[in-house]
PDB file of N, CA and C in Angstrom:
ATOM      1  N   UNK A   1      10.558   9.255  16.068  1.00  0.00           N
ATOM      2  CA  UNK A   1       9.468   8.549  15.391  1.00  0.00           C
ATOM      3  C   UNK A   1       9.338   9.092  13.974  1.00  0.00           C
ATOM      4  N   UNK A   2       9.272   8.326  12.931  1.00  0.00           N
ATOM      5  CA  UNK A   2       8.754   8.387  11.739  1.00  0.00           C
ATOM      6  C   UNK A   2       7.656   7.949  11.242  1.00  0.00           C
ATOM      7  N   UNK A   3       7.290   8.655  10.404  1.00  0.00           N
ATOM      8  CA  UNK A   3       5.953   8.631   9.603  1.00  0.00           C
ATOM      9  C   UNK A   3       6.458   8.168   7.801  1.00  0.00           C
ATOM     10  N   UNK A   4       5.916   6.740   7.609  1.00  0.00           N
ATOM     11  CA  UNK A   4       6.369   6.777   6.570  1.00  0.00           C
ATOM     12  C   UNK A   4       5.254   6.419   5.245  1.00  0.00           C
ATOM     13  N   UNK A   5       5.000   6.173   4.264  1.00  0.00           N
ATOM     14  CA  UNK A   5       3.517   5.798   3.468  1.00  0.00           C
ATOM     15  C   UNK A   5       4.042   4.865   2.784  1.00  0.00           C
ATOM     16  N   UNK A   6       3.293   3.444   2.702  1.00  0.00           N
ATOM     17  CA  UNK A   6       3.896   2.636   1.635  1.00  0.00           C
ATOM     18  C   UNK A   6       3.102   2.742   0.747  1.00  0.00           C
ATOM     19  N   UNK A   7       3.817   1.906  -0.093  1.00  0.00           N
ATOM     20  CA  UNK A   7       3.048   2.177  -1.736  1.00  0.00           C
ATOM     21  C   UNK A   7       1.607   2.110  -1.994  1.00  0.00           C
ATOM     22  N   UNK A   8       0.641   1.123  -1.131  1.00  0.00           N
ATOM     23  CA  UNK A   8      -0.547   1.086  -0.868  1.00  0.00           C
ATOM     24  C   UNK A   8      -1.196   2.181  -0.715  1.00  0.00           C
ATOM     25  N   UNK A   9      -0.833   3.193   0.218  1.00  0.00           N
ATOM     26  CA  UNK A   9      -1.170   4.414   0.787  1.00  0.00           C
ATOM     27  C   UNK A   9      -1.415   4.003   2.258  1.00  0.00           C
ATOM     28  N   UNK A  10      -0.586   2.965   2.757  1.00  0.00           N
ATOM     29  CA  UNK A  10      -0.888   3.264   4.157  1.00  0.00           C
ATOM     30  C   UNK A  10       0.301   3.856   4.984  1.00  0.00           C
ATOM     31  N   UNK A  11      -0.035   4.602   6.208  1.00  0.00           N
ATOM     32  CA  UNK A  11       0.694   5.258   7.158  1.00  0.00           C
ATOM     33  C   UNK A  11       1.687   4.075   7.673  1.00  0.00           C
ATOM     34  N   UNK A  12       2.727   4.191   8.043  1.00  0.00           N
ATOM     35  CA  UNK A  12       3.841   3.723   8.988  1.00  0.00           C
ATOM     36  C   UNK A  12       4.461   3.863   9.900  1.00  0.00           C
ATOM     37  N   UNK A  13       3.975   3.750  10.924  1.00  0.00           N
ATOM     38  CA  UNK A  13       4.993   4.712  12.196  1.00  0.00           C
ATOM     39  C   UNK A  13       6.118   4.112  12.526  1.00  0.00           C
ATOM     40  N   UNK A  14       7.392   4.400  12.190  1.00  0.00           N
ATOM     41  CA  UNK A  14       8.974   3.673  12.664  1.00  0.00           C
ATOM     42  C   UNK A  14       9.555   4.337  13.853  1.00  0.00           C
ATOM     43  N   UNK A  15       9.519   3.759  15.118  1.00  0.00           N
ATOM     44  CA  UNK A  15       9.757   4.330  15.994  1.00  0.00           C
ATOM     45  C   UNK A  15      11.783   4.359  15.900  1.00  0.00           C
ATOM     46  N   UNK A  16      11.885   5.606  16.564  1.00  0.00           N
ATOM     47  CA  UNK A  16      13.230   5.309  15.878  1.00  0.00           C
ATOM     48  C   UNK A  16      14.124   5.190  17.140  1.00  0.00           C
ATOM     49  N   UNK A  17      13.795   5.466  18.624  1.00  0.00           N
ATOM     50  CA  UNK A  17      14.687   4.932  19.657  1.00  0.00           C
ATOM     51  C   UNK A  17      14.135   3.819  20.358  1.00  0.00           C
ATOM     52  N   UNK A  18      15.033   3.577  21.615  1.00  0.00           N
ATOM     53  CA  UNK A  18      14.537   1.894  22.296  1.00  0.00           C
ATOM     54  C   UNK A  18      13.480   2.796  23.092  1.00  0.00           C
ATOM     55  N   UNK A  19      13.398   4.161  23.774  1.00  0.00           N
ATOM     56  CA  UNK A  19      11.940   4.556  24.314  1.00  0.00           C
ATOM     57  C   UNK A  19      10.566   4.587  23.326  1.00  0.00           C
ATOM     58  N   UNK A  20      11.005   5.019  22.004  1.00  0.00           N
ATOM     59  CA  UNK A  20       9.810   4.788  21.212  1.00  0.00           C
ATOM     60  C   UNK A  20       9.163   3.496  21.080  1.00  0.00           C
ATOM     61  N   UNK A  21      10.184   2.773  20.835  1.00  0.00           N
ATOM     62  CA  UNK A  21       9.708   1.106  20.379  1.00  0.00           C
ATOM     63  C   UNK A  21       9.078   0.353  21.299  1.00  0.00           C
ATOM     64  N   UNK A  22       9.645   0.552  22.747  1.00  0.00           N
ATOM     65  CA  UNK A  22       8.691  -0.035  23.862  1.00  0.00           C
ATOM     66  C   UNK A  22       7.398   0.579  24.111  1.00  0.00           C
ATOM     67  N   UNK A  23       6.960   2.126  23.681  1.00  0.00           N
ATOM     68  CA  UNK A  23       5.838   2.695  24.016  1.00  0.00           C
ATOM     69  C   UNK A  23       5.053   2.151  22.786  1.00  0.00           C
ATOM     70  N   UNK A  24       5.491   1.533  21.385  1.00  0.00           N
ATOM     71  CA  UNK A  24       5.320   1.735  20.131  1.00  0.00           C
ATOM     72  C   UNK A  24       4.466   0.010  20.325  1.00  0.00           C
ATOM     73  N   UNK A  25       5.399  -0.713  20.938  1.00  0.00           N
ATOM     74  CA  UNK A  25       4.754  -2.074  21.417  1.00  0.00           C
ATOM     75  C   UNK A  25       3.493  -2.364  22.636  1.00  0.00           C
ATOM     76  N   UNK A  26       3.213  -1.044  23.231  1.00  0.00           N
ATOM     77  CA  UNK A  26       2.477  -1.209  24.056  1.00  0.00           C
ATOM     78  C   UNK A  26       1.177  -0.298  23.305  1.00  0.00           C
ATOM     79  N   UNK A  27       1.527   0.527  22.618  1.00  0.00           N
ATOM     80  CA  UNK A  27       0.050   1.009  21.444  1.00  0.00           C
ATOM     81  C   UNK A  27      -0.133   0.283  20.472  1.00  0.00           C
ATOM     82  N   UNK A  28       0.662  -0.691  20.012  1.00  0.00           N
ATOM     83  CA  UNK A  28      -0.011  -1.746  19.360  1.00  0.00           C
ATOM     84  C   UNK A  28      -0.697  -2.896  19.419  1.00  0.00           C
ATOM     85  N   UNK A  29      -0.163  -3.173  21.309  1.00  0.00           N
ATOM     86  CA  UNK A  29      -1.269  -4.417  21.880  1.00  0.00           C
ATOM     87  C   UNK A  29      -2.595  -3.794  21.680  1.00  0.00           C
ATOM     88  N   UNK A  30      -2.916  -2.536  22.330  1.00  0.00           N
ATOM     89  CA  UNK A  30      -3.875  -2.130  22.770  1.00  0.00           C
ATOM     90  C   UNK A  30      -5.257  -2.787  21.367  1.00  0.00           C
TER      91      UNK A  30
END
């Protein structure tokens, strides 16, 4: 997982394997 800031100043979390991205899709329904 990455943490990235875009130019705005907001946070980014890039999940970077297929276990992150499915846990990454289920904290973003929430």
């Amino acid at each position: 997982m990455r943490v990235s800031i875009s130019p705005r100043g907001a946070l980014k979390l890039k999940p970077d394997t297929e276990e992150e991205r499915e846990a990454f899709k289920v904290f973003a329904a929430v």
